[in-house]
N, C-alpha and C. Protein backbone atom coordinates (compact mmCIF):
# COMPACT_ATOMS: atom_id res chain seq x y z
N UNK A 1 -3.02 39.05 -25.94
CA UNK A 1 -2.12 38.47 -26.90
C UNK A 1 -0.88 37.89 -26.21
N UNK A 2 -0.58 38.80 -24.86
CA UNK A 2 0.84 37.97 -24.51
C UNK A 2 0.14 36.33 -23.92
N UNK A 3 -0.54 36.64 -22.86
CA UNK A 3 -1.22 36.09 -22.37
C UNK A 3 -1.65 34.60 -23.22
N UNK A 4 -1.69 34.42 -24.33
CA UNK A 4 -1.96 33.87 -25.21
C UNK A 4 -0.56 32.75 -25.54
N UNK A 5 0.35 33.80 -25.75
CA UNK A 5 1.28 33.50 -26.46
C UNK A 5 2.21 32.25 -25.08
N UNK A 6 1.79 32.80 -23.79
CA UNK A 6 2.62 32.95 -22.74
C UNK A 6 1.79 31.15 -22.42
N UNK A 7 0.53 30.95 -22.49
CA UNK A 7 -0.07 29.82 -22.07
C UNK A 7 0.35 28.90 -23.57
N UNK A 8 0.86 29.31 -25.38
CA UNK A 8 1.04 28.53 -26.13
C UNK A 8 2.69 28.10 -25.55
N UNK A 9 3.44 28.70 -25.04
CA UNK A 9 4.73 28.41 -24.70
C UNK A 9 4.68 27.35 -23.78
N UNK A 10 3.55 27.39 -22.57
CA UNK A 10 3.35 26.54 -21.32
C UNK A 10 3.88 25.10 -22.22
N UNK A 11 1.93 25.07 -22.88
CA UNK A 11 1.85 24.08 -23.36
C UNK A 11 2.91 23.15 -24.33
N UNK A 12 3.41 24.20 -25.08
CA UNK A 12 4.62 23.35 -25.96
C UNK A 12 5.59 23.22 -24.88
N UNK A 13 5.93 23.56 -23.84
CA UNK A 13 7.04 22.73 -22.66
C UNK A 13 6.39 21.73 -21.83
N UNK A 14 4.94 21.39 -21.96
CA UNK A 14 4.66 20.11 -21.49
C UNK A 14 4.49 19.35 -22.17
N UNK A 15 4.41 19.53 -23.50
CA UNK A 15 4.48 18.41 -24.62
C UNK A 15 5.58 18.13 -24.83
N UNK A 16 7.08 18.87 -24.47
CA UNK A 16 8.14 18.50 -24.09
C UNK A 16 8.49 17.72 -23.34
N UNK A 17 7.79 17.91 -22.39
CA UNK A 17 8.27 17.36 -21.19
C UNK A 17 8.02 15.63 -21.40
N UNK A 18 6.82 15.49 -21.75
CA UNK A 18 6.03 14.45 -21.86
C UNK A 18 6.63 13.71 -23.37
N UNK A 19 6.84 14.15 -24.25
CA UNK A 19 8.27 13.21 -25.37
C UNK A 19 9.19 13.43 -24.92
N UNK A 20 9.37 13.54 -23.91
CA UNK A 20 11.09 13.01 -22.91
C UNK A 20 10.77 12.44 -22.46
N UNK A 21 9.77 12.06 -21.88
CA UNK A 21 9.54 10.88 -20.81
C UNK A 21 9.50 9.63 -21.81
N UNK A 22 8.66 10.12 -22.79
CA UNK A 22 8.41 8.60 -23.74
C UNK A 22 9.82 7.99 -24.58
N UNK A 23 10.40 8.75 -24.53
CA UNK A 23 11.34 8.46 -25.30
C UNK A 23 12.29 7.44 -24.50
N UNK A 24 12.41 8.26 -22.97
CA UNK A 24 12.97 7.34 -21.90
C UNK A 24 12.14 5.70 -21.93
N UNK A 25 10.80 6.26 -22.05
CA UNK A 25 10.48 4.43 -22.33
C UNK A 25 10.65 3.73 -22.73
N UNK A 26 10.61 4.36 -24.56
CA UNK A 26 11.29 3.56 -25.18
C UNK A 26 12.37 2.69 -25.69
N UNK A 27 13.58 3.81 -24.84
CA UNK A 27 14.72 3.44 -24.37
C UNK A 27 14.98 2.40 -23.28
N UNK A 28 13.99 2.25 -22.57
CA UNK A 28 13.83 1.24 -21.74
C UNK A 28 13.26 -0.29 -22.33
N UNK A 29 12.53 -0.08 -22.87
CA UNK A 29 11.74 -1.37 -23.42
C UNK A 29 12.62 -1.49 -24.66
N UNK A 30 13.21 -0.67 -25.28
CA UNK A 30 14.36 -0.99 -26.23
C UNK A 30 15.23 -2.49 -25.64
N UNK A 31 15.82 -1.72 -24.52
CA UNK A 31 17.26 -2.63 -23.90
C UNK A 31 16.64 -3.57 -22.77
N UNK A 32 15.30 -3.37 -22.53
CA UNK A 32 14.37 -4.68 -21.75
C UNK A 32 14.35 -6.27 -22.52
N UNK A 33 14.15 -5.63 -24.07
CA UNK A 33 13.90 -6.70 -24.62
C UNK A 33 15.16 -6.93 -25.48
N UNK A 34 15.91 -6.63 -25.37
CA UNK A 34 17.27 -6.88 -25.78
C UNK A 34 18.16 -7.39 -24.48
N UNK A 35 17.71 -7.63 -23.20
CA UNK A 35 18.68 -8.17 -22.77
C UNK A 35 18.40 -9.13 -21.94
N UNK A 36 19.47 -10.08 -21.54
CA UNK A 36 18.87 -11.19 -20.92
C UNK A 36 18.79 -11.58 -19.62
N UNK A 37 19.33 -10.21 -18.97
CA UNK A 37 19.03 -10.18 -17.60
C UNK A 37 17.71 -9.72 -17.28
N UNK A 38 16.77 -10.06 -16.54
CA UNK A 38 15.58 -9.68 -16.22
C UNK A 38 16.00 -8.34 -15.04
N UNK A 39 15.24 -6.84 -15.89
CA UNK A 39 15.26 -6.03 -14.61
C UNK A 39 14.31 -5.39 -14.32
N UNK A 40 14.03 -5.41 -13.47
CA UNK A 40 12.81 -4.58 -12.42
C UNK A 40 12.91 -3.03 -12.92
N UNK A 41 11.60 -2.61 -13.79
CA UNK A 41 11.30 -1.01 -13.34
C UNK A 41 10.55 -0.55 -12.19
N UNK A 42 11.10 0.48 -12.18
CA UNK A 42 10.98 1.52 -10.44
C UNK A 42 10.45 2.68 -11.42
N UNK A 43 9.54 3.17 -10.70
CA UNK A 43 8.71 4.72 -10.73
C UNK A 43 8.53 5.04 -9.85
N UNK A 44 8.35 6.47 -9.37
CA UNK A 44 7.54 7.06 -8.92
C UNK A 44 6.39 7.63 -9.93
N UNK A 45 5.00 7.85 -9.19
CA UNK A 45 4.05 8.22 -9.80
C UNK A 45 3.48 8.87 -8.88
N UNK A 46 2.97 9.99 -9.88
CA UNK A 46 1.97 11.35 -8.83
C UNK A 46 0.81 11.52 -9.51
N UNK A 47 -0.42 11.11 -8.31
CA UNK A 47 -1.45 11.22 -9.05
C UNK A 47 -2.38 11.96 -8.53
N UNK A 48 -3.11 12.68 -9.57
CA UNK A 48 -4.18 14.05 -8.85
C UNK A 48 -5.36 13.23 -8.43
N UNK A 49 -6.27 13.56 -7.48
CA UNK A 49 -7.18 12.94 -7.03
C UNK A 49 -8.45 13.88 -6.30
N UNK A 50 -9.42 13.48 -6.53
CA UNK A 50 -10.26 14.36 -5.58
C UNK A 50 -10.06 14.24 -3.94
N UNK A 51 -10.06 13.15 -3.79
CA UNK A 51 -9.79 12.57 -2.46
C UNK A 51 -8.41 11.92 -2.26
N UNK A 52 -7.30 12.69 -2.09
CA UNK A 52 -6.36 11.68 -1.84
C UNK A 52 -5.91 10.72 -1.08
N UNK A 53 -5.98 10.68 0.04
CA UNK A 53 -5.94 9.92 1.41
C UNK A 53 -6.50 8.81 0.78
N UNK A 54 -8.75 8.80 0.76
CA UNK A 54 -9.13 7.67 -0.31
C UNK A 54 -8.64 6.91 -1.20
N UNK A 55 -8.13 7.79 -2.05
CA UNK A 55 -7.05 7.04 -3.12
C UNK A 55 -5.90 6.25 -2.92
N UNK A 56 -5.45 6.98 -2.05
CA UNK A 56 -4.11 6.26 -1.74
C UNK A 56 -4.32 4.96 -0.80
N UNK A 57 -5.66 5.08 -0.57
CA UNK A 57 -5.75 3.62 0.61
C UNK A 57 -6.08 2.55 -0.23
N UNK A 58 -6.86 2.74 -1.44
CA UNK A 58 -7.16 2.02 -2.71
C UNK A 58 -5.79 1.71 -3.37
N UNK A 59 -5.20 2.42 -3.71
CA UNK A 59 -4.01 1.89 -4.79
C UNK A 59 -3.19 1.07 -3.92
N UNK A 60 -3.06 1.14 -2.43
CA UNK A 60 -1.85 0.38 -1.66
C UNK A 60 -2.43 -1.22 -2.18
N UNK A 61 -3.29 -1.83 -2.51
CA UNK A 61 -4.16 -3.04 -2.57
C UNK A 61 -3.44 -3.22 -3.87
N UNK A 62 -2.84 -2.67 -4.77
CA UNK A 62 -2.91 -2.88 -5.90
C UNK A 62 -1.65 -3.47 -6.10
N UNK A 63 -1.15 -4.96 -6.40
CA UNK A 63 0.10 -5.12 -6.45
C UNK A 63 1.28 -4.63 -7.21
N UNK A 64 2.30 -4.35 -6.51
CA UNK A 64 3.11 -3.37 -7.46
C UNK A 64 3.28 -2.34 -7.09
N UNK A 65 2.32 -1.69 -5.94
CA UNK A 65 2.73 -0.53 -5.44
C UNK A 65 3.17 -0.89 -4.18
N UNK A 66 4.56 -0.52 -3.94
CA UNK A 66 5.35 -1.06 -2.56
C UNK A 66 5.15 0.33 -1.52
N UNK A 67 4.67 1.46 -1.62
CA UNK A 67 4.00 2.42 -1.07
C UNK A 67 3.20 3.55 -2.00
N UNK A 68 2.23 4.02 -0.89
CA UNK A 68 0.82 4.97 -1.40
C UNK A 68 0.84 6.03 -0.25
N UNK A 69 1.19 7.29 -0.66
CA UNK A 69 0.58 8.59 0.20
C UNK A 69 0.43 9.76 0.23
N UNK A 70 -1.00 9.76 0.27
CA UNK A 70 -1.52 11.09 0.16
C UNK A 70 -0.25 12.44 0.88
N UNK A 71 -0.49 13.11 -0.18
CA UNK A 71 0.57 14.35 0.08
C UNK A 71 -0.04 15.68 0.72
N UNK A 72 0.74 16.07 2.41
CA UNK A 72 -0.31 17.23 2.94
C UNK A 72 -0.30 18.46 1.93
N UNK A 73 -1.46 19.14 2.02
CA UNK A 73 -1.92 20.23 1.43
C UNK A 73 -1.76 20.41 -0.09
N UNK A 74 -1.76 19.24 -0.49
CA UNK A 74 -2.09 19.06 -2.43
C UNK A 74 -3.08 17.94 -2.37
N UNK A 75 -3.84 17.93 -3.80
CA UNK A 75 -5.30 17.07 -3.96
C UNK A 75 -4.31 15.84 -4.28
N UNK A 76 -2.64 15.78 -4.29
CA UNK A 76 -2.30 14.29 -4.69
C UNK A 76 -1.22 13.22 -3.48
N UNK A 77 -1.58 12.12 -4.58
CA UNK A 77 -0.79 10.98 -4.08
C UNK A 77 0.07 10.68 -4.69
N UNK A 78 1.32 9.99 -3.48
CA UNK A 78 2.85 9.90 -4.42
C UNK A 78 2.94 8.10 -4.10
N UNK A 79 3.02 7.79 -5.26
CA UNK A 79 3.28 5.81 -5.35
C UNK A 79 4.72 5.62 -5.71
N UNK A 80 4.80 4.61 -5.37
CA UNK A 80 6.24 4.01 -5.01
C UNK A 80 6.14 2.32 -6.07
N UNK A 81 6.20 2.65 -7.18
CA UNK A 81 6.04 1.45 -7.77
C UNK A 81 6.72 0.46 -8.49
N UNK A 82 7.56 -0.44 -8.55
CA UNK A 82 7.86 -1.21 -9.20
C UNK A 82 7.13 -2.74 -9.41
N UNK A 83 7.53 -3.07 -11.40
CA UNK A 83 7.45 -4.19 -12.05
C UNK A 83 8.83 -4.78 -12.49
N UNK A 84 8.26 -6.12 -13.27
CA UNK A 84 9.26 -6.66 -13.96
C UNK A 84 9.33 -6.38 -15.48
N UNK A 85 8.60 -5.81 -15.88
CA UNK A 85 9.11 -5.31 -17.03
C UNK A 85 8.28 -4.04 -17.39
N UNK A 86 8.34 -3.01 -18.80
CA UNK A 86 7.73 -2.27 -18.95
C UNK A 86 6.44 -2.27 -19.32
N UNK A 87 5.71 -3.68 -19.94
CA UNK A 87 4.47 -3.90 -20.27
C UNK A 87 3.69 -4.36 -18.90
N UNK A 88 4.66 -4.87 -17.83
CA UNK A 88 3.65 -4.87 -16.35
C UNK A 88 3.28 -3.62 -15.85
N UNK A 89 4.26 -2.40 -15.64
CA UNK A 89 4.20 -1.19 -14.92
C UNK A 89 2.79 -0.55 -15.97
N UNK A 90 2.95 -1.05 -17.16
CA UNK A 90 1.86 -0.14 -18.03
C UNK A 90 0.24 -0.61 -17.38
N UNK A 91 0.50 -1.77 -17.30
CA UNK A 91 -0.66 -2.56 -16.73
C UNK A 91 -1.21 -1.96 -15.20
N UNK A 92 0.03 -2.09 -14.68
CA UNK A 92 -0.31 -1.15 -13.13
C UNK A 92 -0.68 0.20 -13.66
N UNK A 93 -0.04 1.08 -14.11
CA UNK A 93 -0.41 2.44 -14.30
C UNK A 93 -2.35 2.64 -14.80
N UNK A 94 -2.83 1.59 -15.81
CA UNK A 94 -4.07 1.28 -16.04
C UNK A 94 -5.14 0.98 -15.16
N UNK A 95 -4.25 0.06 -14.09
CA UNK A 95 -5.39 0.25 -12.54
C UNK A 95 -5.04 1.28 -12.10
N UNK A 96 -4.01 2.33 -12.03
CA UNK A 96 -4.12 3.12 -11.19
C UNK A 96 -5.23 4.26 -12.05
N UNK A 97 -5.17 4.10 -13.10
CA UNK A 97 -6.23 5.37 -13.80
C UNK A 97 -7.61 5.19 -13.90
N UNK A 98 -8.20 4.15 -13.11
CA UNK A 98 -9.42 2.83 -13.45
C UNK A 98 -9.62 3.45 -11.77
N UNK A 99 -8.80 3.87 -11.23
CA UNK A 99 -9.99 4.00 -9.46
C UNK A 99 -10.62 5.20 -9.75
N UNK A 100 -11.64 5.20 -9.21
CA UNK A 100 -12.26 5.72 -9.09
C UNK A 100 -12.16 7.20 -8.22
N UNK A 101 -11.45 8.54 -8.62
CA UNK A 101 -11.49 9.98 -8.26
C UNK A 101 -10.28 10.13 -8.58
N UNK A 102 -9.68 8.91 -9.10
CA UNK A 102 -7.99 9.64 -9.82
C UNK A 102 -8.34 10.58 -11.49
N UNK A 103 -7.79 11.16 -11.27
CA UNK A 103 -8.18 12.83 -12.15
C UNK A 103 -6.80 12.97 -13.26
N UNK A 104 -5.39 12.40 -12.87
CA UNK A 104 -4.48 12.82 -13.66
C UNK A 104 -2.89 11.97 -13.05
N UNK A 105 -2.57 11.20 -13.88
CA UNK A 105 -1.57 10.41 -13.41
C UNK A 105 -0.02 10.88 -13.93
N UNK A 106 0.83 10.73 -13.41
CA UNK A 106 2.12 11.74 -14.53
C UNK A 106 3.50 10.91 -13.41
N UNK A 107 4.24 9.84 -14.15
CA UNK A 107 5.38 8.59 -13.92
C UNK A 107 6.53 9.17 -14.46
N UNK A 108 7.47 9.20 -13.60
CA UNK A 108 8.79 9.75 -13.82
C UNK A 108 9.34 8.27 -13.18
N UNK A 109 10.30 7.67 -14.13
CA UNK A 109 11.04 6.62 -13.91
C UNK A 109 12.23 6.78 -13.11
N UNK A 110 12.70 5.93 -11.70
CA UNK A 110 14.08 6.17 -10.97
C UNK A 110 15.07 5.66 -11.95
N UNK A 111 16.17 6.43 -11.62
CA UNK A 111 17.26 6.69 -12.11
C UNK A 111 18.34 5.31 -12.20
């Protein structure tokens, strides 16, 4: 029963976690399209992989990622990505979930 209770708590702090992030998006693509300076989004992105090294030699090809690398002693890779707006980065994030042994993708936007 704790055990229970202890993995329903996990989960409701990553569903937290994850409507904070979106909300930041929306906050972004809010004042993207409200303003008339064109600005570049920056992410980092960490992605689980069976093979990371593999992966990461695949996504460097992918434009938009200005670096790819496998991380020692975890199954992931850390990308270095920027677009010009928030509907391009979505587009990149879609090839990055489209290669083939990527398992779980999770984008925290720079500051």
């Amino acid at each position: 029963m704790l055990r229970e209770a202890l993995m329903a708590m996990m989960e409701m702090k990553a569903r937290q976690a994850h409507l904070l992030e979106e909300a930041r998006v929306m906050q972004l693509l809010h004042r993207a399209r409200h303003s008339e300076a064109p600005q570049k989004v920056s992410a980092y992105v960490f992605v689980s992989a069976c093979q990371p090294k593999r992966v990461a030699w695949a996504l460097r090809r992918i434009p938009g990622v200005l670096k790819a690398d496998a991380l020692s002693g975890t199954s992931e890779a850390l990308l270095v990505v920027e677009q010009r707006s928030l509907e391009e980065l979505h587009h990149l994030l879609y090839r990055v979930e489209s290669i083939p042994g990527v398992q779980k993708v999770l984008v925290r936007f720079a500051a």
